[in-house]
C-alpha atoms as a PDB file:
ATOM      1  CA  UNK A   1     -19.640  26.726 -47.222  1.00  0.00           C
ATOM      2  CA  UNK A   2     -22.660  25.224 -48.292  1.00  0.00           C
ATOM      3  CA  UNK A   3     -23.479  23.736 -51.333  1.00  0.00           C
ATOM      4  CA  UNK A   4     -26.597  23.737 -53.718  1.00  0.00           C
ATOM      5  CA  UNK A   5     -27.437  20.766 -55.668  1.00  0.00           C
ATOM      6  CA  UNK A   6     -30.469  19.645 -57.942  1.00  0.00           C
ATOM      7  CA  UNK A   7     -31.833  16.407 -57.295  1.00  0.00           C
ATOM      8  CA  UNK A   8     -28.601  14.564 -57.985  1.00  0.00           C
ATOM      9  CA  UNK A   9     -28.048  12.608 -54.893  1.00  0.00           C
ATOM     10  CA  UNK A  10     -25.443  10.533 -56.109  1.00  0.00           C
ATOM     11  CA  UNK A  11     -22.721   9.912 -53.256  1.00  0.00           C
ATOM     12  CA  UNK A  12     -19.585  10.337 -55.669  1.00  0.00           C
ATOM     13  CA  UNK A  13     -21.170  14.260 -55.925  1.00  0.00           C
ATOM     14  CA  UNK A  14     -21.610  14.667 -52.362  1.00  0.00           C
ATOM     15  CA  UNK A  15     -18.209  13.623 -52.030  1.00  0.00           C
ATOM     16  CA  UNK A  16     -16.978  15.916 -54.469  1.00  0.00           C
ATOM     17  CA  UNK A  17     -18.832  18.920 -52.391  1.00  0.00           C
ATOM     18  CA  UNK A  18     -17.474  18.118 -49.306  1.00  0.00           C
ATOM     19  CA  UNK A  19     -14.014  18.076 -50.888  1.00  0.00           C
ATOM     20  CA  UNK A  20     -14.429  21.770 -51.937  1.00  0.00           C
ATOM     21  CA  UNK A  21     -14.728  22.597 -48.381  1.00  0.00           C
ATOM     22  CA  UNK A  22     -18.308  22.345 -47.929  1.00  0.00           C
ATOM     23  CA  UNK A  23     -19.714  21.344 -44.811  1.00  0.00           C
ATOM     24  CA  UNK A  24     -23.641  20.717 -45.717  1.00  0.00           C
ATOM     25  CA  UNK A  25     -26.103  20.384 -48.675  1.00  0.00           C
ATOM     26  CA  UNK A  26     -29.347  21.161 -49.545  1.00  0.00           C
ATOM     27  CA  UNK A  27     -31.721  20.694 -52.887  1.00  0.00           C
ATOM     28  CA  UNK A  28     -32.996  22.981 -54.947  1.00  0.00           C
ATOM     29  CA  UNK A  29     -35.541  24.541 -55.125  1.00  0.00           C
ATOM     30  CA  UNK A  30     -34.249  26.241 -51.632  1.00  0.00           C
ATOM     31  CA  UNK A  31     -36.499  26.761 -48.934  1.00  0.00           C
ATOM     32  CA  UNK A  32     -35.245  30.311 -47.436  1.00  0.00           C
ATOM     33  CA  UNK A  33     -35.809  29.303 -44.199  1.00  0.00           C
ATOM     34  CA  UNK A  34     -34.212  25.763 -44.046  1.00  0.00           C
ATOM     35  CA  UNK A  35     -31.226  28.037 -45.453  1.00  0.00           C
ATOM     36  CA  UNK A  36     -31.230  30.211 -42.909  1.00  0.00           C
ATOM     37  CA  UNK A  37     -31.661  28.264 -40.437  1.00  0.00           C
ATOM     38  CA  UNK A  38     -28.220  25.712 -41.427  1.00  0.00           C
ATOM     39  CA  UNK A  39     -26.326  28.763 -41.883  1.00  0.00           C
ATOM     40  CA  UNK A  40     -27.288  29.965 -38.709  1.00  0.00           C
ATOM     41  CA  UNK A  41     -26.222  26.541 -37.152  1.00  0.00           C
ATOM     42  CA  UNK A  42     -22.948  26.745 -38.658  1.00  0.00           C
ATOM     43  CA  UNK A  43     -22.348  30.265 -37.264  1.00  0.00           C
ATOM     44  CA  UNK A  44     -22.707  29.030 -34.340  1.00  0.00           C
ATOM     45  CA  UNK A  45     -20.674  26.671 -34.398  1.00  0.00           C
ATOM     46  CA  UNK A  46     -17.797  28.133 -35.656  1.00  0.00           C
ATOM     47  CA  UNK A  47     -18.169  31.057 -32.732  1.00  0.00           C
ATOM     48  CA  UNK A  48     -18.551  28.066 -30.161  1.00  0.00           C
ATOM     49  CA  UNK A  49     -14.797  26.426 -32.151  1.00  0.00           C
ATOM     50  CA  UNK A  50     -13.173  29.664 -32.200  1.00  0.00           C
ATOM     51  CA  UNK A  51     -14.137  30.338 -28.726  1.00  0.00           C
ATOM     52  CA  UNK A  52     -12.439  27.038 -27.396  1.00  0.00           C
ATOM     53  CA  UNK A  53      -9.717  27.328 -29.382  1.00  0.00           C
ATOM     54  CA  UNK A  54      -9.242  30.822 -27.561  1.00  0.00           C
ATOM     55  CA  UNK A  55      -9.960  29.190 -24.125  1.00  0.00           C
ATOM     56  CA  UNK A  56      -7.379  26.168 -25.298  1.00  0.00           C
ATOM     57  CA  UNK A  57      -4.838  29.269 -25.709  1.00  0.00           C
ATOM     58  CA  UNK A  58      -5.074  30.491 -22.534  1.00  0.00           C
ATOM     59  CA  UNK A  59      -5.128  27.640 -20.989  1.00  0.00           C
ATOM     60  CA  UNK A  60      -1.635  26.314 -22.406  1.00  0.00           C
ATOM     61  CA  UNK A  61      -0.155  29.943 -21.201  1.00  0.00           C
ATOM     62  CA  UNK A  62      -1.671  29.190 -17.799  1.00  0.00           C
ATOM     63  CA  UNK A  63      -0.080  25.744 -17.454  1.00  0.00           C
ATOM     64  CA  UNK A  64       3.427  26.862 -18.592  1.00  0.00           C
ATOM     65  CA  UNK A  65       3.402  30.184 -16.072  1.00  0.00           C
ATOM     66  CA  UNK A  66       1.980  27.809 -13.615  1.00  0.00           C
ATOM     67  CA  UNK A  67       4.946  24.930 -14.617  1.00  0.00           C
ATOM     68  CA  UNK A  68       7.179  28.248 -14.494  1.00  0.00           C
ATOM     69  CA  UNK A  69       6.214  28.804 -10.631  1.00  0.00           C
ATOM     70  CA  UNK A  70       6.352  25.567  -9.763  1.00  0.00           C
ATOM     71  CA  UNK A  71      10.097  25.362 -10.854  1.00  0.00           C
ATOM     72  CA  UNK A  72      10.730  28.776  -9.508  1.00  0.00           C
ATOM     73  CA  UNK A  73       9.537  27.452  -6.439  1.00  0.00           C
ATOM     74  CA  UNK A  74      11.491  24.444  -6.556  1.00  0.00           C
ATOM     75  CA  UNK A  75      14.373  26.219  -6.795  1.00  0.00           C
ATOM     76  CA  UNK A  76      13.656  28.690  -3.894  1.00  0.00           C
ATOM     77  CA  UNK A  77      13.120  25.794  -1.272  1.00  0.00           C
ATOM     78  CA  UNK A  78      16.447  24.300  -2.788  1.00  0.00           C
ATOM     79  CA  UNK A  79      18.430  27.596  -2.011  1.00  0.00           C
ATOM     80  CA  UNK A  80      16.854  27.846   1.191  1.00  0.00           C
ATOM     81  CA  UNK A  81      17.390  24.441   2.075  1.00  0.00           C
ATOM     82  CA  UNK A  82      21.500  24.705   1.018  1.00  0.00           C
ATOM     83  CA  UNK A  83      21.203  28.126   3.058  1.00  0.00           C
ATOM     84  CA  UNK A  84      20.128  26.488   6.357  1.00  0.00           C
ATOM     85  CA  UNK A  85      22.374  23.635   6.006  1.00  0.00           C
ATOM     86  CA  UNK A  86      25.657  26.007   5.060  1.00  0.00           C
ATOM     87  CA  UNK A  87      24.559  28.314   7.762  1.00  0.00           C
ATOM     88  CA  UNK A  88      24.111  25.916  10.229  1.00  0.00           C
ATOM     89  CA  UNK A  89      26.848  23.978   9.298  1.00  0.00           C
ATOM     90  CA  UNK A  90      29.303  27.147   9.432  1.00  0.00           C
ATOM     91  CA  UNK A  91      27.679  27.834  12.833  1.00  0.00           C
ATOM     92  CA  UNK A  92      28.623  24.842  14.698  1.00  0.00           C
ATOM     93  CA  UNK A  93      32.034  25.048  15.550  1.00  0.00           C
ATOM     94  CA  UNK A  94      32.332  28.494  16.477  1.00  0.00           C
ATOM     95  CA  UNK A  95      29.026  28.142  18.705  1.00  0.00           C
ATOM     96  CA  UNK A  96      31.099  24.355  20.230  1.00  0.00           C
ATOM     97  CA  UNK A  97      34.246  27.201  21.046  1.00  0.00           C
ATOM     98  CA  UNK A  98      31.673  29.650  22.561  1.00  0.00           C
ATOM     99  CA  UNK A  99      29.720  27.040  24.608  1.00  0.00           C
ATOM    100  CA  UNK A 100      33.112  24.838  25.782  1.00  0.00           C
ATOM    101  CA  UNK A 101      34.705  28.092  27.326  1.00  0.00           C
ATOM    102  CA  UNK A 102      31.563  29.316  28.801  1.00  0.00           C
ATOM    103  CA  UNK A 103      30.882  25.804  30.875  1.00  0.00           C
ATOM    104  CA  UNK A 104      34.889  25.794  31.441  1.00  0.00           C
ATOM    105  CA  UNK A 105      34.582  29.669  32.917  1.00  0.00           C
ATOM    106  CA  UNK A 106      31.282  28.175  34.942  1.00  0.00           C
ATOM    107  CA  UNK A 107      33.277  25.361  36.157  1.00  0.00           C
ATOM    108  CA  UNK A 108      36.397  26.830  37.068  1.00  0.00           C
ATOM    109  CA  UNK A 109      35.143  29.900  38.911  1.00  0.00           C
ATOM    110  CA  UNK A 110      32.272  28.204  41.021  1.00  0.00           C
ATOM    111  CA  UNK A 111      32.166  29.398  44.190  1.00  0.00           C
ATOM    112  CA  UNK A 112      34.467  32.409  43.676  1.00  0.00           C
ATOM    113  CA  UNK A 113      32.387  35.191  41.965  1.00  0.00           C
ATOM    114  CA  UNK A 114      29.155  36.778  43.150  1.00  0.00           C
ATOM    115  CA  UNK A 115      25.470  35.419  42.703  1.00  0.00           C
ATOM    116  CA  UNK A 116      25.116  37.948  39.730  1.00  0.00           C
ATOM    117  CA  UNK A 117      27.994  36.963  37.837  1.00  0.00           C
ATOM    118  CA  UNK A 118      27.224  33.030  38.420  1.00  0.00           C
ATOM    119  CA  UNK A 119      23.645  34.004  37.203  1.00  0.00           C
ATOM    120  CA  UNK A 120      25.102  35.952  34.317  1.00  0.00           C
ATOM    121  CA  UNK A 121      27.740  33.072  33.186  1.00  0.00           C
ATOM    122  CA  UNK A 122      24.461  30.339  33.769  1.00  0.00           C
ATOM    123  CA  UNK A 123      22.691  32.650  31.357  1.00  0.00           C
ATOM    124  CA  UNK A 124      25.174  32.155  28.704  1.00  0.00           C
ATOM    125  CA  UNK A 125      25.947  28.786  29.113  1.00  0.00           C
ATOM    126  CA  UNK A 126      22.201  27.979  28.530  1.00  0.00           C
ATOM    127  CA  UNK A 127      21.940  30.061  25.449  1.00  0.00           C
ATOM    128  CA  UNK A 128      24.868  28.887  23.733  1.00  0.00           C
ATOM    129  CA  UNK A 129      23.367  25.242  24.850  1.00  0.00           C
ATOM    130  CA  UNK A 130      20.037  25.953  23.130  1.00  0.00           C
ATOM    131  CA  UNK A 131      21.378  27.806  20.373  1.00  0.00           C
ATOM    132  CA  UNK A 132      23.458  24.955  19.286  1.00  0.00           C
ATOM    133  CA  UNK A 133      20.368  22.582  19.506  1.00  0.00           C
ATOM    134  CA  UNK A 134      18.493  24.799  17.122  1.00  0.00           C
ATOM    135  CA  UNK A 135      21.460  24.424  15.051  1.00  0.00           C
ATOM    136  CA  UNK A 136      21.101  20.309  15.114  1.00  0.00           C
ATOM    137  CA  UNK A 137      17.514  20.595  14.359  1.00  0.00           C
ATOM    138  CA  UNK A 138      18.047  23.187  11.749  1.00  0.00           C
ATOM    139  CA  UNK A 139      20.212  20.556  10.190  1.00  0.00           C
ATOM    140  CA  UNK A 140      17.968  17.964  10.855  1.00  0.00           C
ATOM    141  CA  UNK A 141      15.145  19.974   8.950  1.00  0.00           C
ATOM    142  CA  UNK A 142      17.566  20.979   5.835  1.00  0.00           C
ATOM    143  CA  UNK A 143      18.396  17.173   5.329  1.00  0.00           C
ATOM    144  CA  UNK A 144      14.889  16.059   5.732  1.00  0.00           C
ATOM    145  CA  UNK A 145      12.833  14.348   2.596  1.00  0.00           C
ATOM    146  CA  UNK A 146      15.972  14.255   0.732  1.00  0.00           C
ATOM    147  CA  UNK A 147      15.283  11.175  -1.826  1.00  0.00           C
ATOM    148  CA  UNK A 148      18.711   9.514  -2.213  1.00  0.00           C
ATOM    149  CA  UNK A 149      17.083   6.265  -0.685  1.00  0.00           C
ATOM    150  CA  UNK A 150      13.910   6.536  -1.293  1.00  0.00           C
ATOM    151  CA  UNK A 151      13.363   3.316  -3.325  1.00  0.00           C
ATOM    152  CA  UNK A 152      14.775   0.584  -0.803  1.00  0.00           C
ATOM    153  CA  UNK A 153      12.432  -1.343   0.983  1.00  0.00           C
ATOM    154  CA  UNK A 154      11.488  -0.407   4.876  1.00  0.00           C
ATOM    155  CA  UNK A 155      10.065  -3.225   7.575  1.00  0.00           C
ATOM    156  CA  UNK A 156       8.457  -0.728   9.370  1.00  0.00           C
ATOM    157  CA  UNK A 157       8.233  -2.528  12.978  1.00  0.00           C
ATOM    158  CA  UNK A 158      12.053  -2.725  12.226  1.00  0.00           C
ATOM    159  CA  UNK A 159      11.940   0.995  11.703  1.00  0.00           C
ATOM    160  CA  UNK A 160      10.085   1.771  15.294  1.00  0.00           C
ATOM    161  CA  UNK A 161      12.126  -0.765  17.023  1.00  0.00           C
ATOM    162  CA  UNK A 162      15.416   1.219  16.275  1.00  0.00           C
ATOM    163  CA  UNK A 163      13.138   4.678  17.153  1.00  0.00           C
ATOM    164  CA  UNK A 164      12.637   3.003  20.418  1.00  0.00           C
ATOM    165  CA  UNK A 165      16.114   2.293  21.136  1.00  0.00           C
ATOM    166  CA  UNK A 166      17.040   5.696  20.432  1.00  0.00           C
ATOM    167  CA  UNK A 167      13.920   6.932  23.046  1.00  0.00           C
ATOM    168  CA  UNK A 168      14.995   4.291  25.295  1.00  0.00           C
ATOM    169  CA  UNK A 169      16.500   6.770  28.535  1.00  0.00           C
ATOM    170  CA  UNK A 170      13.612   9.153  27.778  1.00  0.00           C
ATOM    171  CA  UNK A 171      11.057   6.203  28.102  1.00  0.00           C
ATOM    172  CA  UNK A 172      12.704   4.518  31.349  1.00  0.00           C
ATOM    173  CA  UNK A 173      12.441   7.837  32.867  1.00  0.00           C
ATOM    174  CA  UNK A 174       8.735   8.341  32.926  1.00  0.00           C
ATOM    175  CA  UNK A 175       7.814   4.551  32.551  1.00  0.00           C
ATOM    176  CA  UNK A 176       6.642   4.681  28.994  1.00  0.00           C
ATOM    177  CA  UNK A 177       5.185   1.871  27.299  1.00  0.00           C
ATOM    178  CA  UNK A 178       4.418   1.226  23.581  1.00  0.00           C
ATOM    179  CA  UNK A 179       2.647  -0.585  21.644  1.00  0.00           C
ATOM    180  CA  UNK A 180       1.870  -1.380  18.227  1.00  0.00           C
ATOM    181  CA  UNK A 181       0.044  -3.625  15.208  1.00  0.00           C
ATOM    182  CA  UNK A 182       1.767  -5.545  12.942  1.00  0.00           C
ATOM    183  CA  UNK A 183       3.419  -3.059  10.551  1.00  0.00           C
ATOM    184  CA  UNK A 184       3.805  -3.394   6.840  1.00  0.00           C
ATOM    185  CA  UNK A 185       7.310  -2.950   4.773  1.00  0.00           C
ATOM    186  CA  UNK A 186       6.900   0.389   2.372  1.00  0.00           C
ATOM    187  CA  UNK A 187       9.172   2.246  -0.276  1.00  0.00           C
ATOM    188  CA  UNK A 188      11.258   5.083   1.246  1.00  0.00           C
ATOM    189  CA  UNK A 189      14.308   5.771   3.170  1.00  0.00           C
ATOM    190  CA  UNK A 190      14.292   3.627   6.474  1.00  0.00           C
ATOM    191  CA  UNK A 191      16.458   6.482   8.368  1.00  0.00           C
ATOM    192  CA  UNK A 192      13.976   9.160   7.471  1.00  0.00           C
ATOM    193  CA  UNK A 193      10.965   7.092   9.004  1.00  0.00           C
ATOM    194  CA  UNK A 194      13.066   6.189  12.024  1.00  0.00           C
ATOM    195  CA  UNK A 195      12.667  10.100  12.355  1.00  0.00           C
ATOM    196  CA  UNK A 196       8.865   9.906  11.930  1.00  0.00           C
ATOM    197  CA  UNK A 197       7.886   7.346  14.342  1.00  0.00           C
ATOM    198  CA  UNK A 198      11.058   9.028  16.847  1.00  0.00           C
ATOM    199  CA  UNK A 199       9.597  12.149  16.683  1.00  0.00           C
ATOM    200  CA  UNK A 200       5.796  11.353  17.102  1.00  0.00           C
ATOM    201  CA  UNK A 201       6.508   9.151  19.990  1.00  0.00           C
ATOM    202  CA  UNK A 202       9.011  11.211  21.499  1.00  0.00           C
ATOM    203  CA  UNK A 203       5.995  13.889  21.616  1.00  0.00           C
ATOM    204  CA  UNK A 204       4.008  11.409  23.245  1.00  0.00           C
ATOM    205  CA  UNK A 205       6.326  11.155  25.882  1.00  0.00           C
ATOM    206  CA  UNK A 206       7.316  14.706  26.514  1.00  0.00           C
ATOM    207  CA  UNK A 207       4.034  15.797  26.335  1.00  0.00           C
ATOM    208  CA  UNK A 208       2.417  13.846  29.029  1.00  0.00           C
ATOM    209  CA  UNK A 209      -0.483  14.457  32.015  1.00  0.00           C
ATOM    210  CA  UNK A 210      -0.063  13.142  35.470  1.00  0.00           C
ATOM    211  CA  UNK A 211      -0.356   9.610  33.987  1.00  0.00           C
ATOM    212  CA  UNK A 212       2.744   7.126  32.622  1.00  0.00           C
ATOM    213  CA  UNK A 213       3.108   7.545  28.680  1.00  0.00           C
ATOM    214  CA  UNK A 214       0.776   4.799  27.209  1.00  0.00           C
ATOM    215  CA  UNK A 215       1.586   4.878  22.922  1.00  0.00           C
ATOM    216  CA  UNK A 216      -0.147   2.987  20.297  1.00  0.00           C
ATOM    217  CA  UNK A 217       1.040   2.533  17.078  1.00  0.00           C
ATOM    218  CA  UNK A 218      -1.250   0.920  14.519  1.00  0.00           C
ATOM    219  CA  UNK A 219      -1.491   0.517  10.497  1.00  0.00           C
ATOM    220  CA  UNK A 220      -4.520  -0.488   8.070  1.00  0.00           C
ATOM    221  CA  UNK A 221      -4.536  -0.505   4.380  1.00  0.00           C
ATOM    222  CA  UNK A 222      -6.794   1.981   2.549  1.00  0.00           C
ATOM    223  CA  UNK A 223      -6.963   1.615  -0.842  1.00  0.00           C
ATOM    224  CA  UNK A 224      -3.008   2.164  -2.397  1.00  0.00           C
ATOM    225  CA  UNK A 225      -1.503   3.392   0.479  1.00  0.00           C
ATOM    226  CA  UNK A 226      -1.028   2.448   4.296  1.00  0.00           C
ATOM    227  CA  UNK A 227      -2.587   4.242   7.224  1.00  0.00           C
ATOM    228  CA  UNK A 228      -0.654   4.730  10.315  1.00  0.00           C
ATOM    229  CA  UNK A 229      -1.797   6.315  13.674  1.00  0.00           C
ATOM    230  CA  UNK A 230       0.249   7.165  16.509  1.00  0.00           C
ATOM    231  CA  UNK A 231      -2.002   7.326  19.979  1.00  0.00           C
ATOM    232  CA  UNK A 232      -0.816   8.496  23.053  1.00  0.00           C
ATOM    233  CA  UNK A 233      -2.548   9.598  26.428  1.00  0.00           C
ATOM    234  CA  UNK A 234      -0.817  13.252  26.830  1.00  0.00           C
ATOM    235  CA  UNK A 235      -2.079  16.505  27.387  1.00  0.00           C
ATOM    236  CA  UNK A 236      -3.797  17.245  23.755  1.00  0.00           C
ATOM    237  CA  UNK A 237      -3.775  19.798  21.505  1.00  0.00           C
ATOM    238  CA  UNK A 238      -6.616  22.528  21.802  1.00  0.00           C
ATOM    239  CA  UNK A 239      -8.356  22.653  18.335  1.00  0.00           C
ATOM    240  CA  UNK A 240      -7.411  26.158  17.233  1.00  0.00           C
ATOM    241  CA  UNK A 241      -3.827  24.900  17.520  1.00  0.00           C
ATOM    242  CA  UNK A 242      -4.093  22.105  15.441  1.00  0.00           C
ATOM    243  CA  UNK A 243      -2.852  23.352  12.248  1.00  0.00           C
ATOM    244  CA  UNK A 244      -0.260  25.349  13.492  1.00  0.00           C
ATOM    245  CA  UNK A 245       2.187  22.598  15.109  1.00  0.00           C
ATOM    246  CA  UNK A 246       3.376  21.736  11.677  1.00  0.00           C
ATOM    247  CA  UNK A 247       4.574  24.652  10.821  1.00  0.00           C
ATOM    248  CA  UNK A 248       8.722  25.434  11.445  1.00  0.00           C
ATOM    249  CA  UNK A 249       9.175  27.200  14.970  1.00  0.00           C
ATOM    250  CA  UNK A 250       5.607  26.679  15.899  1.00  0.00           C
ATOM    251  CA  UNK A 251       5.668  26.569  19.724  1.00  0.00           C
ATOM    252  CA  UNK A 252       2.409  25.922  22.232  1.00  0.00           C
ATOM    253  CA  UNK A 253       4.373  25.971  25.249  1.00  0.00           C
ATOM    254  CA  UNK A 254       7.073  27.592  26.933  1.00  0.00           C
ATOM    255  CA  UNK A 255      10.626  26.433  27.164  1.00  0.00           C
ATOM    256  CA  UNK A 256      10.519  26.189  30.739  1.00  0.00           C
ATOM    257  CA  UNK A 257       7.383  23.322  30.640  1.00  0.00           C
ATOM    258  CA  UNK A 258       8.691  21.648  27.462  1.00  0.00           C
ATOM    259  CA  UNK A 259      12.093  21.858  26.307  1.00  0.00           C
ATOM    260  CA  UNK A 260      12.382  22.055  22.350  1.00  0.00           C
ATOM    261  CA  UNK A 261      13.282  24.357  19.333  1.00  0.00           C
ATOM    262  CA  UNK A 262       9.808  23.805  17.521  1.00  0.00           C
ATOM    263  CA  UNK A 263      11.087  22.067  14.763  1.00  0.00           C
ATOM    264  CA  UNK A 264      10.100  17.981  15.035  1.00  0.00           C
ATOM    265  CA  UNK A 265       6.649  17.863  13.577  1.00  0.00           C
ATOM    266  CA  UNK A 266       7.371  20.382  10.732  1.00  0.00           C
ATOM    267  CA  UNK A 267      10.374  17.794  10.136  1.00  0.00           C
ATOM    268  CA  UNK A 268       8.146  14.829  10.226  1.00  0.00           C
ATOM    269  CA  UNK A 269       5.729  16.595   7.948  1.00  0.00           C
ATOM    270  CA  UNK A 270       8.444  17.331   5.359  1.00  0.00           C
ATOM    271  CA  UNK A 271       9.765  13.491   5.037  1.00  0.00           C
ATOM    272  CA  UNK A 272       6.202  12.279   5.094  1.00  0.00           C
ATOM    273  CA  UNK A 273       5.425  14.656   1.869  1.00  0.00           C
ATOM    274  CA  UNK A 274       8.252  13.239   0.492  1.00  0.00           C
ATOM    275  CA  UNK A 275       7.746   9.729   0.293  1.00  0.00           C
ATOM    276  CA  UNK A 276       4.099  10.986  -1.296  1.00  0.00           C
ATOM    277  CA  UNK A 277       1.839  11.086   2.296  1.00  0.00           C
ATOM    278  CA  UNK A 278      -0.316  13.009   4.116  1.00  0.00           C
ATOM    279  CA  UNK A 279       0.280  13.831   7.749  1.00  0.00           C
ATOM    280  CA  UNK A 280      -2.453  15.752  10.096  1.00  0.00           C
ATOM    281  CA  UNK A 281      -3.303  15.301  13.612  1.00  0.00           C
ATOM    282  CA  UNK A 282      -6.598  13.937  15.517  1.00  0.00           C
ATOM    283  CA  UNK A 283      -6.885  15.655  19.363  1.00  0.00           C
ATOM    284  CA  UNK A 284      -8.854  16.735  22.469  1.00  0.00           C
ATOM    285  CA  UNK A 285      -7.420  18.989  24.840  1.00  0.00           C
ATOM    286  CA  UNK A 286      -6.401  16.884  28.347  1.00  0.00           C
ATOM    287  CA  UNK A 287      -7.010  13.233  26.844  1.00  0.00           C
ATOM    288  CA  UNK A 288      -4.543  12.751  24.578  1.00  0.00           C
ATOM    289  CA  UNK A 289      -3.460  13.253  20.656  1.00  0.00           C
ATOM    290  CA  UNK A 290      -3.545  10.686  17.590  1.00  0.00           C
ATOM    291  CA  UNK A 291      -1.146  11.371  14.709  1.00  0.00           C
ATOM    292  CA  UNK A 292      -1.707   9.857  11.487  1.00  0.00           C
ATOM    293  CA  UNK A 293       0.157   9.509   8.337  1.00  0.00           C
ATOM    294  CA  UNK A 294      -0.151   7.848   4.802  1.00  0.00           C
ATOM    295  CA  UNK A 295       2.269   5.873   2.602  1.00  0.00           C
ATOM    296  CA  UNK A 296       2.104   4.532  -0.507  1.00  0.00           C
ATOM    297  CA  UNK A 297       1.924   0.793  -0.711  1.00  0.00           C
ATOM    298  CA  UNK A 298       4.078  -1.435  -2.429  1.00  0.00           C
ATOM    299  CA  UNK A 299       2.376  -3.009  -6.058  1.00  0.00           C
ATOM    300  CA  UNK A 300       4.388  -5.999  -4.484  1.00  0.00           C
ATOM    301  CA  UNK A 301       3.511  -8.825  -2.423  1.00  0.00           C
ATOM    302  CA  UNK A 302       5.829  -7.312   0.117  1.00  0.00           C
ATOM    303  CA  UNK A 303       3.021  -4.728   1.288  1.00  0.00           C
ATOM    304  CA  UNK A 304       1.405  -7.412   3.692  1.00  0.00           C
ATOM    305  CA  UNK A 305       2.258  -6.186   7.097  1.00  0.00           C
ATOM    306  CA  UNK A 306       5.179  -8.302   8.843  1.00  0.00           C
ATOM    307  CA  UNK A 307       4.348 -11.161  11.163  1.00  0.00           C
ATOM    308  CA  UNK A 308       2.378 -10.170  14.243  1.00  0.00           C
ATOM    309  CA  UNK A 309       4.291  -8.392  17.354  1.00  0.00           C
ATOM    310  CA  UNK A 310       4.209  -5.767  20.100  1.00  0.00           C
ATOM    311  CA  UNK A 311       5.823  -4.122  21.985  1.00  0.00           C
ATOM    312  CA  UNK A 312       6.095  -2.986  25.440  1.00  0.00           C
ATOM    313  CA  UNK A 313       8.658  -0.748  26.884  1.00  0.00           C
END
C-alpha cells in the first residue's frame, strides 16, 4: 500500500499511514512516473521476500531429511556394529573347539599318515588359526571409538610407553628402535589410543626393507588441536594405494609376505574419528611412510606436552 497525502507532513500523520499498512508516501499532486516507479520497487521486493521465504521452506525440509539420514545412518552403523560383535562373539568358541581338535589330530598323528593328509590337516589348522584372528580383530573393530571414557585425561607418552610394551617381542626380534617428542596429555579414552600408536608402530615394524625398524613419533600444536606423526623407514605405500589402506579388509600384500586380516588402520581410523580427528597418511614407495593424526586440545593448562623424553627400544 501506498499512501497519498497533501502537503501535510506532520509526523503524527505519517505515523498514522504506516499504521494502516502502508509502506511509502508521496505528495500530491502525483508525478505518474515517481508512482510508478515506487510501486514498481515494491513489486519487487515483495517477489524477491516471497522468493526467500520459498527458498527458507525448502531449505528447513532439506535439513530435517538430511537430520533424518543422518540418524538413519546412525542407527545402521549401530546394528552393524552389535552384528559384528554378536557374530563374532558367537563365533569364538565353536571356531576354539574346531581349531583345539584340529592341532590335537596334527599332533597326535605326526608321523603316521601320508604327506597328503599331513598337508590336508596343516591346511585346516591354519585356517581355523586365521579365521579366529579375523574374529579378534573383528571384535577389536566393533568395540572401537566407543565413548564410555572419552572424557578422562590421557598422558600420551604414557599411552605409547604401554603400546611399546605390548610390541616389545615383535621389536626385539627385528631390532626396532623408537623414538619420540615430548607428548601432550589429551581428552579421550587412554586404551583406545594405546591402539592407535600400537597399531601405527606395529606397521612400522612389520612393514620393513632390508634395514632395522627406525620409528619417530612426534607432536606440535596447530591451532585447537594436536598434531601427531608417526615416521618409520619401511617399504612405503605406492600413491594410488594411499586411500585405500583405511578402508576394512583393505590388503596390499599377500598373506604369505605380511601376515594380517586387513583390519588395523581402518580400526585406528575409527577411534581417531571418534575422539573428533583426522587421520591420513604421508608416503613414498621404498623410503618409508609418515602417519599423522589430529586431536583436540585440552582448553586446560594440561595441554602443554609432558616433560621432555625418548625413547629407544
Amino acid at each position: 500500500m501506498i499512501f497519498l497525502t497533501s502537503y501535510n507532513k506532520e509526523d503524527a500523520q505519517v505515523v498514522r499511514g504506516y499504521a494502516h499498512g502502508a509502506v511509502d508516501y508521496i505528495f500530491k499532486p502525483v508525478i505518474p512516473d515517481v508512482l510508478k516507479s515506487k510501486v514498481n520497487v515494491f513489486l519487487e521486493l515483495y517477489r524477491r521476500t516471497e522468493a526467500l521465504k520459498t527458498k527458507n521452506a525448502e531449505l528447513e525440509l532439506a535439513e530435517k531429511e538430511l537430520a533424518r539420514r543422518v540418524e538413519e545412518l546412525a542407527r545402521s552403523n549401530a546394528e552393524l556394529e552389535r552384528f559384528a560383535y554378536v557374530a563374532s562373539h558367537d563365533l569364538k568358541e565353536p571356531l576354539r573347539m574346531v581349531t583345539s581338535y584340529t592341532k590335537l589330530l596334527a599332533s597326535r598323528y605326526e608321523g603316521k599318515l601320508d604327506q597328503d593328509a599331513n598337508d590336508f590337516i596343516a591346511f585346516a589348522v591354519d585356517g581355523a588359526s586365521r579365521m579366529e584372528q579375523l574374529i579378534h580383530d573383528l571384535l577389536s573393530y566393533s568395540r572401537a571409538g566407543e565413548r564410555n571414557n572419552m572424557s578422562k585425561f590421557v598422558n600420551c607418552e604414557e599411552a605409547l610407553n604401554d603400546a611399546l610394551e605390548n610390541l616389545k617381542t615383535a621389536m626385539d626380534e627385528c631390532r626396532a628402535t623408537v623414538t619420540h617428542d615430548p607428548l601432550p596429555t589429551v581428552n579421550g579414552d587412554t586404551t583406545q589410543l594405546i591402539q592407535v600408536f600400537q597399531n601405527l608402530i606395529g606397521n612400522g615394524v612389520k612393514f620393513r626393507s632390508d634395514r632395522s625398524p627406525s620409528i619417530h613419533v612426534s607432536a606440535r600444536q596447530q591451532g585447537e588441536e594436536w598434531l601427531f606423526c608417526v615416521q618409520d623407514n619401511g617399504i612405503g605405500i605406492e600413491a594410488q594405494y594411499l586411500d585405500r589402506i583405511f578402508v576394512l579388509f583393505q590388503r596390499l600384500h599377500g598373506r604369505e609376505e605380511y601376515p594380517g586380516t586387513g583390519i588395523g588402520l581402518a580400526i585406528c581410523k575409527k577411534i581417531v574419528e571418534t575422539h573428533g580427528g583426522r587421520i591420513w597418511v604421508e608416503s613414498e614407495f621404498g623410503k618409508g611412510s609418515t602417519f599423522c593424526f589430529t586431536l583436540p586440545g585440552l582448553a586446560r593448562k594440561e595441554n602443554v606436552p609432558n616433560k621432555p623424553a625418548t625413547s629407544a627400544r
